[in-house]
PDB file of N, CA and C in Angstrom:
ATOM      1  N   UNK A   1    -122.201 -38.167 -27.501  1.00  0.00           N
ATOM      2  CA  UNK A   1    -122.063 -38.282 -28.930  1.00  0.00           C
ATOM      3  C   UNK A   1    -123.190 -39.107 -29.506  1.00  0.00           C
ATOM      4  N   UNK A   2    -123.534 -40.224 -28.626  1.00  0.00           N
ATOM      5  CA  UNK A   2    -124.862 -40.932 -29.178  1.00  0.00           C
ATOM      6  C   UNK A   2    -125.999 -39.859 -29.113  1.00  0.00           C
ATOM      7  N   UNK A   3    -125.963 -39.449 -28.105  1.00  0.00           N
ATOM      8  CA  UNK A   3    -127.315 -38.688 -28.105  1.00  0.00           C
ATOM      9  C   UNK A   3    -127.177 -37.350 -29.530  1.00  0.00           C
ATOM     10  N   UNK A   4    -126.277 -37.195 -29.587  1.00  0.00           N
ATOM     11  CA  UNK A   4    -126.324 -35.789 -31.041  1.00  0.00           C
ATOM     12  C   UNK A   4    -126.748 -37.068 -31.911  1.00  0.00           C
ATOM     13  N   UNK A   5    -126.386 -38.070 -32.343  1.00  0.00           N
ATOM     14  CA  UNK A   5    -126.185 -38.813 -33.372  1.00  0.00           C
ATOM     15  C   UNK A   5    -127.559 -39.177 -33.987  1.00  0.00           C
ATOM     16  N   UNK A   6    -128.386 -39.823 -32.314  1.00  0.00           N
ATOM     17  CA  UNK A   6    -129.370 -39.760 -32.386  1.00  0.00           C
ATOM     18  C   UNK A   6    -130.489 -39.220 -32.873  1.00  0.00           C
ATOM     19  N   UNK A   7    -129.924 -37.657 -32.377  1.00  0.00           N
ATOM     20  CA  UNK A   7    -131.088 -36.678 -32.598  1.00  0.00           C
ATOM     21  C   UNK A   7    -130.627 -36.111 -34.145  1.00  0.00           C
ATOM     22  N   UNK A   8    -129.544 -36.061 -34.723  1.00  0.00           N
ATOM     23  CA  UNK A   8    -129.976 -35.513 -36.522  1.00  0.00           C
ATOM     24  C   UNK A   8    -130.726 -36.312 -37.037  1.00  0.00           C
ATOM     25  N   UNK A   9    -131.464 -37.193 -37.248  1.00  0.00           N
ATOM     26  CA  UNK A   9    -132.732 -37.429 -37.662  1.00  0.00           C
ATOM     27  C   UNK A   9    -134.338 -36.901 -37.386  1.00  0.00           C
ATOM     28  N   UNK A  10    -134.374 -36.918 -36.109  1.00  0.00           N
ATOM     29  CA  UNK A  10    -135.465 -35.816 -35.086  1.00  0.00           C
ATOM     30  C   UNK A  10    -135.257 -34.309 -35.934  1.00  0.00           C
ATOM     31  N   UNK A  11    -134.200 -33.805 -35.878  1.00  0.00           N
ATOM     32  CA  UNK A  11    -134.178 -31.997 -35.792  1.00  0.00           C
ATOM     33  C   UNK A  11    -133.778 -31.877 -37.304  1.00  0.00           C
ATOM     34  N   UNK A  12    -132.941 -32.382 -37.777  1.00  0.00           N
ATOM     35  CA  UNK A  12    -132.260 -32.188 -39.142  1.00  0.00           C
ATOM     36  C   UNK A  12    -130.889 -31.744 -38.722  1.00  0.00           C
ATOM     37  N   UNK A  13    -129.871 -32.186 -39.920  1.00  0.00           N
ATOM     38  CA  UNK A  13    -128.913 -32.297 -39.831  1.00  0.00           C
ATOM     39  C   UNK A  13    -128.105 -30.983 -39.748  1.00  0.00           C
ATOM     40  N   UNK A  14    -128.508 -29.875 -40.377  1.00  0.00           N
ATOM     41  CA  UNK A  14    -128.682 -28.520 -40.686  1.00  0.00           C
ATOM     42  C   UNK A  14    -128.527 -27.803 -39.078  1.00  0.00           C
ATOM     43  N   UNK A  15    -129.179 -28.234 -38.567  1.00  0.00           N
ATOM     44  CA  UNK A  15    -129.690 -27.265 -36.660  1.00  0.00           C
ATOM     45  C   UNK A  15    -128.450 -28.210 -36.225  1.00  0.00           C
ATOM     46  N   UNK A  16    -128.078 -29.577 -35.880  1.00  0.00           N
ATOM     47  CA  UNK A  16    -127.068 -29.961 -35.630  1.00  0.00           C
ATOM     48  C   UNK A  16    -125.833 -29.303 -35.528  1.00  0.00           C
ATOM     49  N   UNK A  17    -125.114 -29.377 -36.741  1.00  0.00           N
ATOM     50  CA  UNK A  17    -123.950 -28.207 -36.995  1.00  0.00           C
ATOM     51  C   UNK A  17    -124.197 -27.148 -37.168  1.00  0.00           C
ATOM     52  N   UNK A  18    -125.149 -26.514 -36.732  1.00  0.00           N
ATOM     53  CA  UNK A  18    -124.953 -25.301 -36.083  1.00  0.00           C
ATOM     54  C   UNK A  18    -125.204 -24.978 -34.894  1.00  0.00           C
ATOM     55  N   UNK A  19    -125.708 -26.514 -34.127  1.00  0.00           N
ATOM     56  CA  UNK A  19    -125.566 -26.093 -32.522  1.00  0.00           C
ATOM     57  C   UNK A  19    -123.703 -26.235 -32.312  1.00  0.00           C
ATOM     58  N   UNK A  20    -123.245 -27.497 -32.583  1.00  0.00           N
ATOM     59  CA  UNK A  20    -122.136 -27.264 -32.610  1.00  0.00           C
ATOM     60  C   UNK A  20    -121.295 -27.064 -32.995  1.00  0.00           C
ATOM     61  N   UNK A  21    -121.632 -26.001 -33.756  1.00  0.00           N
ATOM     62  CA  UNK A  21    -120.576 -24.525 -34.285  1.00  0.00           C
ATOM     63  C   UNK A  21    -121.258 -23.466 -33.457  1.00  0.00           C
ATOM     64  N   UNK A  22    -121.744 -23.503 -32.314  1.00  0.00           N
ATOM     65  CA  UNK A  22    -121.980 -21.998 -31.570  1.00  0.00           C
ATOM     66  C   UNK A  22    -121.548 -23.192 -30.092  1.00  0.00           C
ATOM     67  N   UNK A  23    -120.957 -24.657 -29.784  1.00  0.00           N
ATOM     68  CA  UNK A  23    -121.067 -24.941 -28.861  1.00  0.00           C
ATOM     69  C   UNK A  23    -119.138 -24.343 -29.041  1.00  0.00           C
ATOM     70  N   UNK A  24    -118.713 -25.043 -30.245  1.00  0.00           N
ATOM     71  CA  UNK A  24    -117.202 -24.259 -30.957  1.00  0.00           C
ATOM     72  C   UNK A  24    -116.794 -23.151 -30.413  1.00  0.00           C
ATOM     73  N   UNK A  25    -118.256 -22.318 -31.054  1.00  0.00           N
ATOM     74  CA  UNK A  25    -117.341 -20.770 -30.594  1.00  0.00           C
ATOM     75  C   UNK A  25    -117.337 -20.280 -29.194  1.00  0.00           C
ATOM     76  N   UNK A  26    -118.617 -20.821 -28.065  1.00  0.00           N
ATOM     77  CA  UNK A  26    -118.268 -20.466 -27.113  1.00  0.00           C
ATOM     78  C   UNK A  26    -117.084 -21.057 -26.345  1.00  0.00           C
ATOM     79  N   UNK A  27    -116.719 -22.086 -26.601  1.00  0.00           N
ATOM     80  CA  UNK A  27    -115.613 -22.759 -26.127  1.00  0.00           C
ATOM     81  C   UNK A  27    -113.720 -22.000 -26.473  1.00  0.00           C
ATOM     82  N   UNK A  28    -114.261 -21.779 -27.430  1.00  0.00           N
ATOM     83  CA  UNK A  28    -112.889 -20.769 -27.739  1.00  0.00           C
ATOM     84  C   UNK A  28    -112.935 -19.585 -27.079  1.00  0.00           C
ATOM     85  N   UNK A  29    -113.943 -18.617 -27.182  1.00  0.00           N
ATOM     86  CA  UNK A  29    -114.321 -17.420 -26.701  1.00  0.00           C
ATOM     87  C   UNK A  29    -114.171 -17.433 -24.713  1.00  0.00           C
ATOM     88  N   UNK A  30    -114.478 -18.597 -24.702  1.00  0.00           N
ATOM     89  CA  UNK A  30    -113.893 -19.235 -23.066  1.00  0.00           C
ATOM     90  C   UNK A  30    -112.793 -19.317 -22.820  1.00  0.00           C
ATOM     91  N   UNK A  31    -112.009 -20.502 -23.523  1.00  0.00           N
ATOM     92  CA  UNK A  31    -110.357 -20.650 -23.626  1.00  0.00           C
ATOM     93  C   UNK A  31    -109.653 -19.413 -23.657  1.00  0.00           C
ATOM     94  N   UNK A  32    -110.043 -18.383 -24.679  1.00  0.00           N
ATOM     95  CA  UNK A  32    -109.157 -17.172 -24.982  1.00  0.00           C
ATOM     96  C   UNK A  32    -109.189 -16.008 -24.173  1.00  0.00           C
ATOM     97  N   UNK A  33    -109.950 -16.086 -22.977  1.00  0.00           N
ATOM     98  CA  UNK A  33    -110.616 -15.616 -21.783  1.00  0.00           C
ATOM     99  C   UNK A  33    -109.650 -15.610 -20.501  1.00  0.00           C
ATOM    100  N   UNK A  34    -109.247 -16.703 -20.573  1.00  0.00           N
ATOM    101  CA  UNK A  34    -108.115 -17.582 -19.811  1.00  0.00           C
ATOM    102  C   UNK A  34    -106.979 -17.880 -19.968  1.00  0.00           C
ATOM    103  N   UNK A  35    -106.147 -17.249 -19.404  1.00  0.00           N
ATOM    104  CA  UNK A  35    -104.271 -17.264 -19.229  1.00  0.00           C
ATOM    105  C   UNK A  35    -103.794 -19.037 -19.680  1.00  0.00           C
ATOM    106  N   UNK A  36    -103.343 -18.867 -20.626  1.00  0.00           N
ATOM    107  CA  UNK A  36    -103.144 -20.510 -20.429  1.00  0.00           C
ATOM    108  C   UNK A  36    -101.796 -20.603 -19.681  1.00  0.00           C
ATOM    109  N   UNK A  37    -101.664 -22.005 -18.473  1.00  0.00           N
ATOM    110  CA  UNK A  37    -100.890 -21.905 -17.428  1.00  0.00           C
ATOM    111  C   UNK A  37    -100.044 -23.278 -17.895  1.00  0.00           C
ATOM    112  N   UNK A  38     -98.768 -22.878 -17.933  1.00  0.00           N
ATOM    113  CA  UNK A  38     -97.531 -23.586 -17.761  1.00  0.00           C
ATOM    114  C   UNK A  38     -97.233 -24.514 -17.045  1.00  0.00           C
ATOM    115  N   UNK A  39     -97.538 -25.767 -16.747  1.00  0.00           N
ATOM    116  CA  UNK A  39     -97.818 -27.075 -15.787  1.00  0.00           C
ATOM    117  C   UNK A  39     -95.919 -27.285 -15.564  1.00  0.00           C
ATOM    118  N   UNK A  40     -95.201 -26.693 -16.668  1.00  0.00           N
ATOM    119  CA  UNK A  40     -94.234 -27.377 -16.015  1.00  0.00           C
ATOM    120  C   UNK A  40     -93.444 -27.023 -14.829  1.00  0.00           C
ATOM    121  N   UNK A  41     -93.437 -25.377 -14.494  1.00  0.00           N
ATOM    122  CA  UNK A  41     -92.638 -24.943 -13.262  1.00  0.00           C
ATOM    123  C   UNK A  41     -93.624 -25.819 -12.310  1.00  0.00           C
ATOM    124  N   UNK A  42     -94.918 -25.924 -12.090  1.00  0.00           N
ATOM    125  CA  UNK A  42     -95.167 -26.383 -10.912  1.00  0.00           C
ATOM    126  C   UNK A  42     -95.022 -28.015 -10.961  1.00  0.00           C
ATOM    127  N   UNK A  43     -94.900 -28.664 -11.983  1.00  0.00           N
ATOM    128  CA  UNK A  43     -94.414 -30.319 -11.740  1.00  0.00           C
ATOM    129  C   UNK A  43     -92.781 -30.408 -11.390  1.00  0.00           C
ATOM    130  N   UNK A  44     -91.714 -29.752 -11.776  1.00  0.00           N
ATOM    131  CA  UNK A  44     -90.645 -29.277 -11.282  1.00  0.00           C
ATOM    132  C   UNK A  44     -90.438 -29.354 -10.018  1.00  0.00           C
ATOM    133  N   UNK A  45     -91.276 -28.078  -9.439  1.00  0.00           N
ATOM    134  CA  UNK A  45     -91.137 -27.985  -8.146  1.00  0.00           C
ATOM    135  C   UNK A  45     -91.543 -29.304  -7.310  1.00  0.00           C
ATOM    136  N   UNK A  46     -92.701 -30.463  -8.080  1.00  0.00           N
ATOM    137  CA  UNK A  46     -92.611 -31.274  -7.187  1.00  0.00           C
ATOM    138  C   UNK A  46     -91.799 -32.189  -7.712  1.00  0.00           C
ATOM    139  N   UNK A  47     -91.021 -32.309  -8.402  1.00  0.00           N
ATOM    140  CA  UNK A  47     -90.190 -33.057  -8.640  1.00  0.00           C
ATOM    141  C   UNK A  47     -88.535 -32.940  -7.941  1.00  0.00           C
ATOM    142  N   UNK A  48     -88.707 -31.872  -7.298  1.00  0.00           N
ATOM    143  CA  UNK A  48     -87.108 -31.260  -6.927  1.00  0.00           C
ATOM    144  C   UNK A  48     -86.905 -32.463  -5.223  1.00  0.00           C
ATOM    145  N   UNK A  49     -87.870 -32.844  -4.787  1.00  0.00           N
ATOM    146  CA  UNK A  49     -87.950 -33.333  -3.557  1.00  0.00           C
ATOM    147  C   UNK A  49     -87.003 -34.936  -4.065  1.00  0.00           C
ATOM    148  N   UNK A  50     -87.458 -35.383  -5.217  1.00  0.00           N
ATOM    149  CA  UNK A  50     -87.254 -36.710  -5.630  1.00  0.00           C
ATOM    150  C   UNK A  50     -85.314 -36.893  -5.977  1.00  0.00           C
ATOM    151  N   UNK A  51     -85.221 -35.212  -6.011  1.00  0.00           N
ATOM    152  CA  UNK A  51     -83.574 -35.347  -7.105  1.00  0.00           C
ATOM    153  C   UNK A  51     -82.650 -34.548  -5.940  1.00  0.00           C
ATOM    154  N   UNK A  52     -82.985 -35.307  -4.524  1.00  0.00           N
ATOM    155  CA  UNK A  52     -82.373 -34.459  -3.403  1.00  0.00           C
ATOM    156  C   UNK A  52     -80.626 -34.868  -3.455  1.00  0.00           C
ATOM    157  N   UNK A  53     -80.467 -36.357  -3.722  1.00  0.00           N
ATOM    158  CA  UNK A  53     -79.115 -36.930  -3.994  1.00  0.00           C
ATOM    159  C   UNK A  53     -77.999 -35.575  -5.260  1.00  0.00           C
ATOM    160  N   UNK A  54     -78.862 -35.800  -6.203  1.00  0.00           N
ATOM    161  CA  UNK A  54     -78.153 -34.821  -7.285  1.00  0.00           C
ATOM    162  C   UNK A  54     -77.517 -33.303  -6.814  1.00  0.00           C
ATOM    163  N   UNK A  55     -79.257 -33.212  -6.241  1.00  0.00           N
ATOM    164  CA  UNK A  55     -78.569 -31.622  -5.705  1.00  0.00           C
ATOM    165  C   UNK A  55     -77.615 -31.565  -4.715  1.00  0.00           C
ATOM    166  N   UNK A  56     -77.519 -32.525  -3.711  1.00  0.00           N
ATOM    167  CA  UNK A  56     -76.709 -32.405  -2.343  1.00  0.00           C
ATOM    168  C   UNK A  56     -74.939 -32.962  -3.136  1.00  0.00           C
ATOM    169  N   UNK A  57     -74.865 -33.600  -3.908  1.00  0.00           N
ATOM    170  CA  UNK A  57     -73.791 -33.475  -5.163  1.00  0.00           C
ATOM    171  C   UNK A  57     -73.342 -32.257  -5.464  1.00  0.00           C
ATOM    172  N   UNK A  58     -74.315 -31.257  -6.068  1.00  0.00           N
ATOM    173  CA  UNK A  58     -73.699 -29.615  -6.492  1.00  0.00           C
ATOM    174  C   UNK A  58     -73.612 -29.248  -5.392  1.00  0.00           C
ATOM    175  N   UNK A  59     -74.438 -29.173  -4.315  1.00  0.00           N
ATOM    176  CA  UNK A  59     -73.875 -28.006  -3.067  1.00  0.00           C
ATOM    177  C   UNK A  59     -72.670 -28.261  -2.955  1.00  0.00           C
ATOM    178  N   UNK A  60     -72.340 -30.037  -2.652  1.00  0.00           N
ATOM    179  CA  UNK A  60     -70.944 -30.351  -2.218  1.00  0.00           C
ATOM    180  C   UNK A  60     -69.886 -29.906  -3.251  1.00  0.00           C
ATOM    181  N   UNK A  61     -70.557 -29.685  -4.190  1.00  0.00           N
ATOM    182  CA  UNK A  61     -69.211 -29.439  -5.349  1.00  0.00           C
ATOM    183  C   UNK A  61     -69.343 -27.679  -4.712  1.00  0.00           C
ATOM    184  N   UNK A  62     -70.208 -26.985  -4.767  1.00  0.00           N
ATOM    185  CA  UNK A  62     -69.909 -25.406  -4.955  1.00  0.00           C
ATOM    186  C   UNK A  62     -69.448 -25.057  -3.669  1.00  0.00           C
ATOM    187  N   UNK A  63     -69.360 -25.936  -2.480  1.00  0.00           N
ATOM    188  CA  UNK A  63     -68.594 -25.650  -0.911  1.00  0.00           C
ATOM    189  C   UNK A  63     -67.373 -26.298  -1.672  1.00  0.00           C
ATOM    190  N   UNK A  64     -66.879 -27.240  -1.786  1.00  0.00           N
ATOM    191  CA  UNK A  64     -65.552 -27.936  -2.462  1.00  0.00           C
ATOM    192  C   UNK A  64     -64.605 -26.538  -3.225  1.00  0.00           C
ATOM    193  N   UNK A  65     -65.522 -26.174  -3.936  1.00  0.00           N
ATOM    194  CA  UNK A  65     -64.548 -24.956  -5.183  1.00  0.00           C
ATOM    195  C   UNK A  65     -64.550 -23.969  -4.672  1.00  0.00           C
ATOM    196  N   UNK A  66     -65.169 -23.429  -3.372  1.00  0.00           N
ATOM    197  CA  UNK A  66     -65.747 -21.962  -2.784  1.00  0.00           C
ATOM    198  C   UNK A  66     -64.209 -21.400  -2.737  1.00  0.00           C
ATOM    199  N   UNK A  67     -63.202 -21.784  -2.568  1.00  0.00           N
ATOM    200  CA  UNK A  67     -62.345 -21.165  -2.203  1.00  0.00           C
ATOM    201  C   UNK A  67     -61.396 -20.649  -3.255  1.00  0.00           C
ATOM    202  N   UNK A  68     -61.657 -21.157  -5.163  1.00  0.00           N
ATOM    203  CA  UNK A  68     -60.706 -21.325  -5.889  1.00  0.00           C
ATOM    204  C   UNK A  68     -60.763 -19.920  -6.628  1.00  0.00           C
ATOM    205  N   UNK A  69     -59.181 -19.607  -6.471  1.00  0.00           N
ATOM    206  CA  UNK A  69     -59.754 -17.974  -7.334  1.00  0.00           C
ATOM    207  C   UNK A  69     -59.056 -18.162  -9.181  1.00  0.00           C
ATOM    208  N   UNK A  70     -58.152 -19.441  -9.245  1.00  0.00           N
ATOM    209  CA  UNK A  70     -58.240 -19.616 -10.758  1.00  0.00           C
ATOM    210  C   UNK A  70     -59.526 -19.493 -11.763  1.00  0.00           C
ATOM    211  N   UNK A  71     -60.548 -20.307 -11.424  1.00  0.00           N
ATOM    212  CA  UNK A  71     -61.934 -20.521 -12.211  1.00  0.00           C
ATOM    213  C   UNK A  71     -61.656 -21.074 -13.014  1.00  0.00           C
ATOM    214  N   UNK A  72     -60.840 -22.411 -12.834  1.00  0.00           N
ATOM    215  CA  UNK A  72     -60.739 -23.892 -13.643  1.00  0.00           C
ATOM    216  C   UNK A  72     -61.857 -24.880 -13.221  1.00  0.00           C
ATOM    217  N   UNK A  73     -61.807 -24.629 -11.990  1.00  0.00           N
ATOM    218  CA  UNK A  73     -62.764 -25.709 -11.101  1.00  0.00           C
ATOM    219  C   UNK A  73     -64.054 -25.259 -11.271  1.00  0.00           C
ATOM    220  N   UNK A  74     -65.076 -25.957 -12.004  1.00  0.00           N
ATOM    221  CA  UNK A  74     -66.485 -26.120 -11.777  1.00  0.00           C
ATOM    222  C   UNK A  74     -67.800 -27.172 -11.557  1.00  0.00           C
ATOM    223  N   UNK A  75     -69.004 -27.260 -11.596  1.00  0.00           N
ATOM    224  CA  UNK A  75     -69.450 -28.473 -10.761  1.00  0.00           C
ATOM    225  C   UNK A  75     -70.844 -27.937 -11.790  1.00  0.00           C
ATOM    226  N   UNK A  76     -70.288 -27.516 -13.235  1.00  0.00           N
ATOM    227  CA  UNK A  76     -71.369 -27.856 -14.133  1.00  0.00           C
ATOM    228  C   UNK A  76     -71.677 -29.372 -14.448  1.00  0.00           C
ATOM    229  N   UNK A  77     -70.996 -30.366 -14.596  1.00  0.00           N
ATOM    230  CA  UNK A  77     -71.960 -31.560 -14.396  1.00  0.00           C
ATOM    231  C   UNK A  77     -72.560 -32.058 -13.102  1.00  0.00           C
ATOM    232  N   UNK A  78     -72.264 -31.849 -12.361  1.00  0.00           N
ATOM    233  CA  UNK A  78     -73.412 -32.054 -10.855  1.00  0.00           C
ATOM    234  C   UNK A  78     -74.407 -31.087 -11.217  1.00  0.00           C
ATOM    235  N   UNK A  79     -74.407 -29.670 -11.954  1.00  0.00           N
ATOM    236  CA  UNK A  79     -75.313 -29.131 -12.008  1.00  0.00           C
ATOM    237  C   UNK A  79     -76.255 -29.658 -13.360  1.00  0.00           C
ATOM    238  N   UNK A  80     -75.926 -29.958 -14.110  1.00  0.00           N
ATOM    239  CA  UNK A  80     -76.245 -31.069 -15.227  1.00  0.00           C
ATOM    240  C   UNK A  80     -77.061 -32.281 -14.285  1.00  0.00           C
ATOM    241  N   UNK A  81     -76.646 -33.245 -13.863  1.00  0.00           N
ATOM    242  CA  UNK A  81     -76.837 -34.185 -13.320  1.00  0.00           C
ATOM    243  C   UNK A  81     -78.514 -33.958 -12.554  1.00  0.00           C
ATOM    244  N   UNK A  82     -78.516 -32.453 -11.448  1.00  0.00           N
ATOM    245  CA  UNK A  82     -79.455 -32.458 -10.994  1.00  0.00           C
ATOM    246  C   UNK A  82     -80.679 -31.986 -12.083  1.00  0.00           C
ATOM    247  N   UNK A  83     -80.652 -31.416 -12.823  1.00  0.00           N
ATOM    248  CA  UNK A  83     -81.684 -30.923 -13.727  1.00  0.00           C
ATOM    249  C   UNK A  83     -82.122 -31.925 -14.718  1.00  0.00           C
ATOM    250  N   UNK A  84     -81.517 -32.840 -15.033  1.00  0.00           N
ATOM    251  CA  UNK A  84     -81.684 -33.988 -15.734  1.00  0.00           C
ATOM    252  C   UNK A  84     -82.277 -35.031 -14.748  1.00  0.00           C
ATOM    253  N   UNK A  85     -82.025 -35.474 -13.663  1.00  0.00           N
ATOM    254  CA  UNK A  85     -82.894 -35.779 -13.106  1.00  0.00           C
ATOM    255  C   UNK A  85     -84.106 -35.615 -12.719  1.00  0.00           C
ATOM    256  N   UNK A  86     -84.351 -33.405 -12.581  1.00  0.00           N
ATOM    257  CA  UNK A  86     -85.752 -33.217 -12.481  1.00  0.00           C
ATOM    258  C   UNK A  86     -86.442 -33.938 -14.158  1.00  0.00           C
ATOM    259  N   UNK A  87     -85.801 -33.055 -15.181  1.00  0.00           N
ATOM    260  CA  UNK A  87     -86.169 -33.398 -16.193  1.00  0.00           C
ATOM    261  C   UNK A  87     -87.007 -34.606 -16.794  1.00  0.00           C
ATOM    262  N   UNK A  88     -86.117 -35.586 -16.123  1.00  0.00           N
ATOM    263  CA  UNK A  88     -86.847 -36.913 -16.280  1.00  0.00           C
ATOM    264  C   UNK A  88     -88.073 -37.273 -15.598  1.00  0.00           C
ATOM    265  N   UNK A  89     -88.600 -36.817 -14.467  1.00  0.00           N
ATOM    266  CA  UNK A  89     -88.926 -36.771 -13.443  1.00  0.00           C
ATOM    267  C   UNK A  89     -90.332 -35.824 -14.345  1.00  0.00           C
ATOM    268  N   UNK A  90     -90.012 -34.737 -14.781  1.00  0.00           N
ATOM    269  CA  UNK A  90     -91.248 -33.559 -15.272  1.00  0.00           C
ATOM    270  C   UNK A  90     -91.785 -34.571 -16.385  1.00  0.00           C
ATOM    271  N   UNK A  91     -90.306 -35.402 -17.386  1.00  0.00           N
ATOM    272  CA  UNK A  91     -91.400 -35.556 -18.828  1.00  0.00           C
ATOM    273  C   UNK A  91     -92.314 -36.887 -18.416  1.00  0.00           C
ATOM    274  N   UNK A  92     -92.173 -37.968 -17.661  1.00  0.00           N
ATOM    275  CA  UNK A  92     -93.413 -38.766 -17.311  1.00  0.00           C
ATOM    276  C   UNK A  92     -94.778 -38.126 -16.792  1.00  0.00           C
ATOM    277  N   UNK A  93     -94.766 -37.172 -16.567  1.00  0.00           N
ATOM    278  CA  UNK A  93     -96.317 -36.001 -16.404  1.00  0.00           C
ATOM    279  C   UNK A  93     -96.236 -34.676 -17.168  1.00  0.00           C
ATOM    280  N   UNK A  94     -95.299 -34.461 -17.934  1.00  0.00           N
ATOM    281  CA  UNK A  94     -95.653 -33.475 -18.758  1.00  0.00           C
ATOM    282  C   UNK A  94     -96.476 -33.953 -19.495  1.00  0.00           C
ATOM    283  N   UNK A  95     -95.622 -34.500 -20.591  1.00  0.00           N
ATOM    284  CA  UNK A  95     -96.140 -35.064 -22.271  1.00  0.00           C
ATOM    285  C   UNK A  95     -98.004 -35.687 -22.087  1.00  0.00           C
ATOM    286  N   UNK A  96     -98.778 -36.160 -20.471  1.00  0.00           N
ATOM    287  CA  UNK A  96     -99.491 -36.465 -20.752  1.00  0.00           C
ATOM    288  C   UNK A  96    -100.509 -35.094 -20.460  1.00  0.00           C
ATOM    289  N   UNK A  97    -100.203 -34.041 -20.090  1.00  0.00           N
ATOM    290  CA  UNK A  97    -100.898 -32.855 -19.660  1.00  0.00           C
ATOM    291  C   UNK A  97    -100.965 -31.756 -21.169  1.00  0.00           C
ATOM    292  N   UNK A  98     -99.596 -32.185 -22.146  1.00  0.00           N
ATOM    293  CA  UNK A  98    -100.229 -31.414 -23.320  1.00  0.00           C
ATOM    294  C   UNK A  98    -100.857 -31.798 -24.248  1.00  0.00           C
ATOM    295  N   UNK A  99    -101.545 -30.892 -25.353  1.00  0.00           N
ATOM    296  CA  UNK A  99    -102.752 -31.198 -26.198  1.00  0.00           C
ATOM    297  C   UNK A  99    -102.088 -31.050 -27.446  1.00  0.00           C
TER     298      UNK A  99
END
């Protein structure tokens, strides 16, 4: 940034913004080139190692109910429990990966 700053006095201010308005457009014309990729399934996945307690909670709940043919019994908050744990786990490295 010093060095552009520098140089609009040398070149004129004029050639300046319009180097970077063609440094602009190739940068978009790049970006829009490129799939933009979803950081959060893969911070998830490393986050699932950390929330092993939670999950070993739902298995035990869905072996516990395996047998019930009312369908009173369920182990949606253990399943709550573990996703909220990834959750927490994703937003300390999400929020700093988006723009």
């Amino acid at each position: 940034m010093l060095l552009l700053v520098g140089s609009i006095t040398a070149i004129g201010k004029q050639d300046v913004l319009f180097g970077v308005h063609r440094i602009h457009q190739f940068l978009q014309t790049k970006m829009a080139d490129e799939e933009p990729v979803d950081p959060k399934q893969y911070l998830e996945d490393t986050c699932k190692p950390k929330c092993v307690r939670p999950l070993r909670a739902y298995q035990a709940c869905v072996k516990r109910i395996k047998g019930d043919e009312t369908g009173h019994k369920h182990c949606t908050g253990q399943y709550f429990d573990y996703w909220k744990c990834i959750d927490e786990c994703v937003a300390l490295k999400l929020f700093d990966k988006l723009k």
